[in-house]
Protein backbone atom coordinates (compact mmCIF):
# COMPACT_ATOMS: atom_id res chain seq x y z
CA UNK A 1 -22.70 18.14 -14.96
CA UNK A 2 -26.47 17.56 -14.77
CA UNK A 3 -28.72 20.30 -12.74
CA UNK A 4 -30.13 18.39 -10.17
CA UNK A 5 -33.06 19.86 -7.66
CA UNK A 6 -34.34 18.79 -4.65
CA UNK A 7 -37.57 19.70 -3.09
CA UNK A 8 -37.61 19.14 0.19
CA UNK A 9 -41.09 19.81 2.54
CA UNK A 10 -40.09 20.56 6.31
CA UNK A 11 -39.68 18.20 9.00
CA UNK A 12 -42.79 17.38 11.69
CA UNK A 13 -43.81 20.56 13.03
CA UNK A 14 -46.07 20.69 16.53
CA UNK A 15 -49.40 22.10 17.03
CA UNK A 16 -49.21 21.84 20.59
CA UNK A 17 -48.44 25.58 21.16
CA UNK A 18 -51.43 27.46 20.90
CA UNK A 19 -51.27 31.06 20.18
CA UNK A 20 -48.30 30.89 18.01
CA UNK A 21 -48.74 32.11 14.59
CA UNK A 22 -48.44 29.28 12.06
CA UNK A 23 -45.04 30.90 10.95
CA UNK A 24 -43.63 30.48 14.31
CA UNK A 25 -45.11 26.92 15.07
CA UNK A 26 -41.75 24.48 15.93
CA UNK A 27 -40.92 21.26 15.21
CA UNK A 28 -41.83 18.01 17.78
CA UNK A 29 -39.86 15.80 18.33
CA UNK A 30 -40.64 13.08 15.54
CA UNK A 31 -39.45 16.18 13.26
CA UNK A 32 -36.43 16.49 14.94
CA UNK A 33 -35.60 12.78 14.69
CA UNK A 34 -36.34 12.56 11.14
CA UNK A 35 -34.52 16.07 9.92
CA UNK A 36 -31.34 14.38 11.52
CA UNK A 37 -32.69 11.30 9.68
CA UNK A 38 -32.93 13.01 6.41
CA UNK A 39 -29.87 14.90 6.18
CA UNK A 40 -28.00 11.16 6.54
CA UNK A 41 -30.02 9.78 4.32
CA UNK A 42 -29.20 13.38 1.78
CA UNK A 43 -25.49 12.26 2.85
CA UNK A 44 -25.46 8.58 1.62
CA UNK A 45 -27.03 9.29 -1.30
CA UNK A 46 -24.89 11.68 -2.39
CA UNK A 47 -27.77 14.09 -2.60
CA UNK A 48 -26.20 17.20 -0.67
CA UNK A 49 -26.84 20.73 -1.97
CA UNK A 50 -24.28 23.51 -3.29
CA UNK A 51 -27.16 26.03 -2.56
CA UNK A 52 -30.76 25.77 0.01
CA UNK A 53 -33.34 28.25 -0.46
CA UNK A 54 -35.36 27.89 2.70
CA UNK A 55 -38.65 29.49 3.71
CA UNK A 56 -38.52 32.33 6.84
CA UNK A 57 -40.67 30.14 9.31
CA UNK A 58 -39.59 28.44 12.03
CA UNK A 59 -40.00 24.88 11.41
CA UNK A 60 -38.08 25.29 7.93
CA UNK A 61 -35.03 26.87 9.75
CA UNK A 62 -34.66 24.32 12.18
CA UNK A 63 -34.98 21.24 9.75
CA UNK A 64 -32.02 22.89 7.90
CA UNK A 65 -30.46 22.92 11.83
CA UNK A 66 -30.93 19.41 12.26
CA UNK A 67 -29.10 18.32 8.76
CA UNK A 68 -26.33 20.82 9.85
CA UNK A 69 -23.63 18.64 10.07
CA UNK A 70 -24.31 17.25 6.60
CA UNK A 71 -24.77 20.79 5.60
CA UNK A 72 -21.13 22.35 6.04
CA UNK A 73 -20.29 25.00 3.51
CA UNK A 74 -23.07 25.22 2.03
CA UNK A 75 -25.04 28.48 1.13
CA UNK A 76 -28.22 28.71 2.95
CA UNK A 77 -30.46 32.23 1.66
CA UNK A 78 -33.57 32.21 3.46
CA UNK A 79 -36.40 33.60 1.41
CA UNK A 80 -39.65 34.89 2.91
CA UNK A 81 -41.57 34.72 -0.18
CA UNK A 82 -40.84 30.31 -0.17
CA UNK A 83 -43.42 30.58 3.35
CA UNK A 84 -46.49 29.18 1.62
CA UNK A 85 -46.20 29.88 -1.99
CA UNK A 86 -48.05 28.54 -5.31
CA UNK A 87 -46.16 27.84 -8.27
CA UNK A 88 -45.66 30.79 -9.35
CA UNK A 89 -43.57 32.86 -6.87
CA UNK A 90 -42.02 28.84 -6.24
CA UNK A 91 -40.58 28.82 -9.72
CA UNK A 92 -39.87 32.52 -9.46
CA UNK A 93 -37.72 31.75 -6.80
CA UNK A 94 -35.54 29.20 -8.54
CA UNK A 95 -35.47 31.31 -11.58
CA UNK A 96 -31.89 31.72 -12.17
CA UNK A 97 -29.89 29.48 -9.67
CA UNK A 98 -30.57 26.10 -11.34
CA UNK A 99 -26.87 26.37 -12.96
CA UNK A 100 -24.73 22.90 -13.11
CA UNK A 101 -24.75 21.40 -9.32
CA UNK A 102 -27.82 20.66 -7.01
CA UNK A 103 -30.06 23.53 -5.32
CA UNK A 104 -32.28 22.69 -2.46
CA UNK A 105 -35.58 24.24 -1.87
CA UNK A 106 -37.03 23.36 1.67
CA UNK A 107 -40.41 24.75 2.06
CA UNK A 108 -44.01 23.41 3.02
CA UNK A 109 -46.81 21.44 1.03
CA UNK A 110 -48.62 21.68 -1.09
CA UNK A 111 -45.97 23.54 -2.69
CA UNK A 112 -43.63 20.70 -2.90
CA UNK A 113 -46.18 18.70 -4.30
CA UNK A 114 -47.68 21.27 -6.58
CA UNK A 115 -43.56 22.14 -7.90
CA UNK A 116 -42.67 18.78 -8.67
CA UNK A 117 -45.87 17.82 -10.54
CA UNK A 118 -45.34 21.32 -12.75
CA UNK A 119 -41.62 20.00 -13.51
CA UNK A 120 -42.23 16.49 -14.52
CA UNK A 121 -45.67 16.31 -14.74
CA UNK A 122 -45.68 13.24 -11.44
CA UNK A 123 -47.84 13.31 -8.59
CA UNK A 124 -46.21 12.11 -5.65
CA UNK A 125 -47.26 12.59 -1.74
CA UNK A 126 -44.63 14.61 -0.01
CA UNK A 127 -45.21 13.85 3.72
CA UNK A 128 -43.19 15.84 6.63
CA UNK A 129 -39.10 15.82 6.15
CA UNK A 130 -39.74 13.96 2.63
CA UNK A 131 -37.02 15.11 -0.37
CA UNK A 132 -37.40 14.69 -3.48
CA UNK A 133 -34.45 14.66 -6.66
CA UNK A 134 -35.24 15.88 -9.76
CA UNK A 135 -32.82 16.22 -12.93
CA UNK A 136 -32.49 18.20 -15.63
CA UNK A 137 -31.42 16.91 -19.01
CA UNK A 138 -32.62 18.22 -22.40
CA UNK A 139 -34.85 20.60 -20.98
CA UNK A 140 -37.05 17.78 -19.39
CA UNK A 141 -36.91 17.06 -15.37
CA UNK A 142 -37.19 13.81 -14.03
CA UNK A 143 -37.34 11.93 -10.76
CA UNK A 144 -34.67 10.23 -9.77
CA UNK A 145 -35.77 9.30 -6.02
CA UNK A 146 -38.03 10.40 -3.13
CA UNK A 147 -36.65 9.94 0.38
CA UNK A 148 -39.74 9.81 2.93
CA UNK A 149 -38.35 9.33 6.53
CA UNK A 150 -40.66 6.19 7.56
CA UNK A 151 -39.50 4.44 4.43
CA UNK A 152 -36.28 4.41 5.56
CA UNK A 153 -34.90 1.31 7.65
C-alpha cells in the first residue's frame, strides 16, 4: 500500500464578524456549500482519510463538520500547533503518522501551499476548501490530483 497525503486548506471563512479573533472567525456560507462539496468530491474519488490532523480554529473544525458524513470512523486529532504554521512545525506534525494508508492535514494557506511545494517541489494555488493528493513511492512524493471546489461541475 502506497502512503498517500492530502493537504487540504479550509473551506470559505467570513470576515463579516468584527471583533472576533482570526482563530474564531467562521465559515460563510459559500464555505459551507463547498466543505459539503469537497467531502463528495474526497468520496468519489476514493480519496477519504484513515487519519485528519486539523488545526484548533474555528473555520478548520467546521469544514471537517461539513464532510462528516463522508468522514465516519475516522480519527480526527486536532492540533493547535497546525493554526498557522511554516514548514517546519507542518512537517513536524506529520512526522511519524505517514505509515501505509492516507492522512489528512486540513489547515490554512500558505501552509498548504508552502507543504506541498517542500514535498514535490510543485507550486500550485490552493484556494479555500481546495485538497490536494500526494503519494509516496521510493522516497519521492508526487501529485496525483488537486480538487478546487469551483472546478468542479
Amino acid at each position: 500500500m502506497t502512503r498517500r497525503l492530502i493537504v487540504m486548506r479550509h473551506a470559505e471563512s467570513s470576515s463579516e464578524h468584527r471583533g472576533l479573533l482570526d482563530h474564531d472567525r467562521t465559515l460563510n456560507t459559500q464555505g459551507q456549500r463547498d466543505a459539503c462539496l469537497i467531502g463528495d468530491a474526497l468520496a468519489e474519488r476514493g480519496w477519504l482519510p484513515q487519519l485528519v490532523l486539523v488545526s484548533s480554529s474555528t473555520r478548520t473544525l467546521e469544514t471537517m463538520e461539513g464532510m462528516a458524513q463522508h468522514m465516519e470512523g475516522v480519527r480526527a486529532e486536532v492540533r493547535p500547533e497546525i493554526y498557522h504554521a511554516g514548514i517546519s512545525t507542518l512537517l513536524t506534525q506529520l512526522e511519524g503518522i505517514l505509515d501505509e494508508g492516507t492522512t489528512m492535514i486540513l489547515g490554512h494557506n500558505p501552509g498548504s501551499e508552502v507543504l506541498i511545494n517542500h514535498l514535490t517541489g510543485e507550486w500550485h494555488t490552493m484556494p479555500p476548501a481546495a485538497a490536494a493528493l500526494l503519494s509516496e513511492s521510493g522516497g519521492d512524493w508526487l501529485i496525483e490530483g488537486i480538487i478546487r471546489p469551483r472546478e468542479i461541475n
